[in-house]
C-alpha atoms as a PDB file:
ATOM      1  CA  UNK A   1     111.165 121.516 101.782  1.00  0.00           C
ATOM      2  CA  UNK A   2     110.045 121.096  98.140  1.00  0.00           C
ATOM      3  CA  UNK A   3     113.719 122.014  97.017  1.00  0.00           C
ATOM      4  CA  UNK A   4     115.028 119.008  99.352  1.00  0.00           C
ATOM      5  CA  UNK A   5     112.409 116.638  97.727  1.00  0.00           C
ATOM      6  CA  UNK A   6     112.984 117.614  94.173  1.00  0.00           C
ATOM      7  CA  UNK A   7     116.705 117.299  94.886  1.00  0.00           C
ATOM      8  CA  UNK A   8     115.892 113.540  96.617  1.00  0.00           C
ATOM      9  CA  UNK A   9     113.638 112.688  93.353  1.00  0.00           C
ATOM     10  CA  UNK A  10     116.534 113.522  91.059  1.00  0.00           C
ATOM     11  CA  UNK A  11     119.020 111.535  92.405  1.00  0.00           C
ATOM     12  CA  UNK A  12     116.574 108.531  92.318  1.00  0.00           C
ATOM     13  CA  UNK A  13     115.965 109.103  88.745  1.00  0.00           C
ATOM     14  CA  UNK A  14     120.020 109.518  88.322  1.00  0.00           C
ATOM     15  CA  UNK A  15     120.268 106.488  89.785  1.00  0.00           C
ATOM     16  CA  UNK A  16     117.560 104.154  88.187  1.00  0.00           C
ATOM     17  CA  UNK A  17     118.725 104.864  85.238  1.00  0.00           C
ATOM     18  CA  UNK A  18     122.477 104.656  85.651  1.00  0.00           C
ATOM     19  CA  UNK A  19     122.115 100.975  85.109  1.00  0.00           C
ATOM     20  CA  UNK A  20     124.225  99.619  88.539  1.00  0.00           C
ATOM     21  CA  UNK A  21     121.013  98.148  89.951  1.00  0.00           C
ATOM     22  CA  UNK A  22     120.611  99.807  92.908  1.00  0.00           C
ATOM     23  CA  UNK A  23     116.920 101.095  93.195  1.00  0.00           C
ATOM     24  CA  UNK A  24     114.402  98.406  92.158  1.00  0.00           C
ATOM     25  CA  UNK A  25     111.061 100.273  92.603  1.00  0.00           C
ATOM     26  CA  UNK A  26     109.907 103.813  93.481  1.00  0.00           C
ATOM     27  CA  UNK A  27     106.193 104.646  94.603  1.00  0.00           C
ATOM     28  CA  UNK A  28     105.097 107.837  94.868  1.00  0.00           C
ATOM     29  CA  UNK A  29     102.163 109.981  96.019  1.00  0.00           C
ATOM     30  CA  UNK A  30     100.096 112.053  98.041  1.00  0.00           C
ATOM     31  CA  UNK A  31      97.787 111.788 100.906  1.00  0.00           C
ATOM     32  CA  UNK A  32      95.291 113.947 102.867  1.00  0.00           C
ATOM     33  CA  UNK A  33      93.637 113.591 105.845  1.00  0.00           C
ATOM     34  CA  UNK A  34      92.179 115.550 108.678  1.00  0.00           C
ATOM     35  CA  UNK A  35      92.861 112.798 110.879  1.00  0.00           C
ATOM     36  CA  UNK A  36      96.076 111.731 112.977  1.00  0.00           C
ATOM     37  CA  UNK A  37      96.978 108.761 110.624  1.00  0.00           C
ATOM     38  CA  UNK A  38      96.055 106.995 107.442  1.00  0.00           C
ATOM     39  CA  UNK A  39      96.865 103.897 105.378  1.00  0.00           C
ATOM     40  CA  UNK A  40      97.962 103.718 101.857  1.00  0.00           C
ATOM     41  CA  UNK A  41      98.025 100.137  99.790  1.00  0.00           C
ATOM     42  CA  UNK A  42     101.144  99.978  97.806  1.00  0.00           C
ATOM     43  CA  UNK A  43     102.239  97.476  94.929  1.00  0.00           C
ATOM     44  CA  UNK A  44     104.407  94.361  97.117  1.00  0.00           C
ATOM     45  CA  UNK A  45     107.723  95.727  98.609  1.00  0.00           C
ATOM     46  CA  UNK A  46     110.455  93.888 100.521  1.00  0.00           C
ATOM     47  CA  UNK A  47     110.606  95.692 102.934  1.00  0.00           C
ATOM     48  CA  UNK A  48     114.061  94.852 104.272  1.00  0.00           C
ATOM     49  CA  UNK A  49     115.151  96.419 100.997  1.00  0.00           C
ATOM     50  CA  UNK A  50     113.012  99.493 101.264  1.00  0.00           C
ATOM     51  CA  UNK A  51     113.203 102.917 102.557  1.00  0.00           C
ATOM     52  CA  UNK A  52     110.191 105.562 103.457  1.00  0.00           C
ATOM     53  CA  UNK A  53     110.333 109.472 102.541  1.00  0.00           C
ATOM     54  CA  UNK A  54     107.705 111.790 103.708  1.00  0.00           C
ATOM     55  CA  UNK A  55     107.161 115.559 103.308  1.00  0.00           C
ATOM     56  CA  UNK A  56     104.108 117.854 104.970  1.00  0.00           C
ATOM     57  CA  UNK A  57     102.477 120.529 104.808  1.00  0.00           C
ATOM     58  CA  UNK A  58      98.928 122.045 106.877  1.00  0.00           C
ATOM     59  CA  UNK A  59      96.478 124.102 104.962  1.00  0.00           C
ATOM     60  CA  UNK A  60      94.466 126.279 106.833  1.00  0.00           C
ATOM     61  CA  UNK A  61      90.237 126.753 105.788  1.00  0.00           C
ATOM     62  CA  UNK A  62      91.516 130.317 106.005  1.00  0.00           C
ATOM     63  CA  UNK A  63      94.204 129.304 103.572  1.00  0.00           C
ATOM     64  CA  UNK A  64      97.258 130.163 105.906  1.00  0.00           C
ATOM     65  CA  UNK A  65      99.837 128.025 105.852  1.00  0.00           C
ATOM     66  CA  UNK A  66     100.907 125.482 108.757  1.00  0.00           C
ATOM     67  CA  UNK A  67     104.076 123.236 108.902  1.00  0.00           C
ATOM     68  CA  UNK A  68     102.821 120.288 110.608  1.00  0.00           C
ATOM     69  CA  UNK A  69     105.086 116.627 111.351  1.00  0.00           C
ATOM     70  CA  UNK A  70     104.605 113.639 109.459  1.00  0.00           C
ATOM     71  CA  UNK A  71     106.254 110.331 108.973  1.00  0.00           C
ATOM     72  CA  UNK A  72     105.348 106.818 107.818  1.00  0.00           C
ATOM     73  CA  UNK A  73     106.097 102.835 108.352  1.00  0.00           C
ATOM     74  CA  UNK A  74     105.304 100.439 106.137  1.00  0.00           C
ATOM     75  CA  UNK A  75     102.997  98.037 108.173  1.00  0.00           C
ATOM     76  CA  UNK A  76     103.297  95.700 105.819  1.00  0.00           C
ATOM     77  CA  UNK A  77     104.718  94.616 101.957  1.00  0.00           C
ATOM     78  CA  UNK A  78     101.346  96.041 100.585  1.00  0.00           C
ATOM     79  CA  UNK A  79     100.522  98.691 103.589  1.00  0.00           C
ATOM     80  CA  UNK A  80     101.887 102.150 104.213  1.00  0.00           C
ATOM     81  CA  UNK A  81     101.427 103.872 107.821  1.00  0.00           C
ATOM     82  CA  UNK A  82     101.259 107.411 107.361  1.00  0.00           C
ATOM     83  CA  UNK A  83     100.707 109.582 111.070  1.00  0.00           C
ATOM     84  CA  UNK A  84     100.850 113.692 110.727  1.00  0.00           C
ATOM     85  CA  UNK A  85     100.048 116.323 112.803  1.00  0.00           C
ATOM     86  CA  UNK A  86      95.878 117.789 111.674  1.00  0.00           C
ATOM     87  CA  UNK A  87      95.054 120.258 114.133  1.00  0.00           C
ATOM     88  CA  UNK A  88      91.825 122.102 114.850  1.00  0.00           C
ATOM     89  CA  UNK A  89      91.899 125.730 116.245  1.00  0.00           C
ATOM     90  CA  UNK A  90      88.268 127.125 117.521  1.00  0.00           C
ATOM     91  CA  UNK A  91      86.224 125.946 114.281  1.00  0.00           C
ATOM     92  CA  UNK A  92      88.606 125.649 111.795  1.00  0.00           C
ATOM     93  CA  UNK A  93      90.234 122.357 110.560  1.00  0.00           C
ATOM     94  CA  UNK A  94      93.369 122.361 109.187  1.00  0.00           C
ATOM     95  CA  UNK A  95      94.143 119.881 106.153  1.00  0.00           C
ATOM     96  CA  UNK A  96      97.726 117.835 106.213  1.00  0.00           C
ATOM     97  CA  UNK A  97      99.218 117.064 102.879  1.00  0.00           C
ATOM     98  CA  UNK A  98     101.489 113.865 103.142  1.00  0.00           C
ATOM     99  CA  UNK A  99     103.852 113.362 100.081  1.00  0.00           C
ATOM    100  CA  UNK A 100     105.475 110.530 100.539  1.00  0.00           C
ATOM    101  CA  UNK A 101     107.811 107.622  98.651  1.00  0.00           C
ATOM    102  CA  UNK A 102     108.770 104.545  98.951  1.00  0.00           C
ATOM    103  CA  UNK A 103     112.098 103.087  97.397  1.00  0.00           C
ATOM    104  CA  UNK A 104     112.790  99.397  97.065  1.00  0.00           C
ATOM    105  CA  UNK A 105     116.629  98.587  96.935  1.00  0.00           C
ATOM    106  CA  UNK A 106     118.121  95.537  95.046  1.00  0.00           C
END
C-alpha cells in the first residue's frame, strides 16, 4: 500500500511541475481516530474539480498490525469526511491511521 501511494505522489509531483496545468492544488495529511469517522478542515477546493485519495492502516495497543477500510468525501469546499474501520477486541482498542489527499484539477 505505501508503494501504491508513493507511486500516486510521484506522478502528482511529475505532473505539477510539467507546466500543462493540470493539478491546481494538492493537500496532504494524516488522521487518527479511534472512532468510526472524523472531519478534517482543508484550504477552499472546488470540488467539481477535485479528487479524494485515502490509505489505512490499524495499530494494535499490542502493536500488531490490522488492515482496516477507509475512505473520505469532501462534505464541503473547506470539509473533509473521513469514515474507517477502529475496532475494539476484549479491552484493546485499535488505532486507524488515515492518510489521505486531496487534488484540485484546473
Amino acid at each position: 500500500m505505501s508503494s501504491t501511494l508513493s507511486t500516486v505522489n510521484t506522478n502528482v509531483k511529475n505532473l505539477m511541475s510539467s507546466g500543462s496545468g493540470v493539478v491546481k492544488s494538492v493537500q496532504r495529511g494524516v488522521a487518527s481516530s479511534t472512532s468510526s469517522s472524523s472531519s478534517v478542515t482543508i484550504s477552499s477546493v472546488n470540488i467539481s474539480k477535485s479528487i479524494v485519495i485515502t490509505s489505512g492502516d490499524g495499530i494494535g495497543t499490542d502493536q500488531n498490525g490490522y488492515s482496516t477500510v477507509s475512505y473520505a468525501f469532501l462534505q464541503s469546499s473547506t470539509k473533509l469526511i473521513l469514515s474507517h474501520a477502529a475496532s475494539r477486541s476484549d479491552n484493546r482498542i485499535f488505532y486507524t491511521n488515515v492518510v489521505w489527499q486531496v487534488i484540485e484539477f484546473y
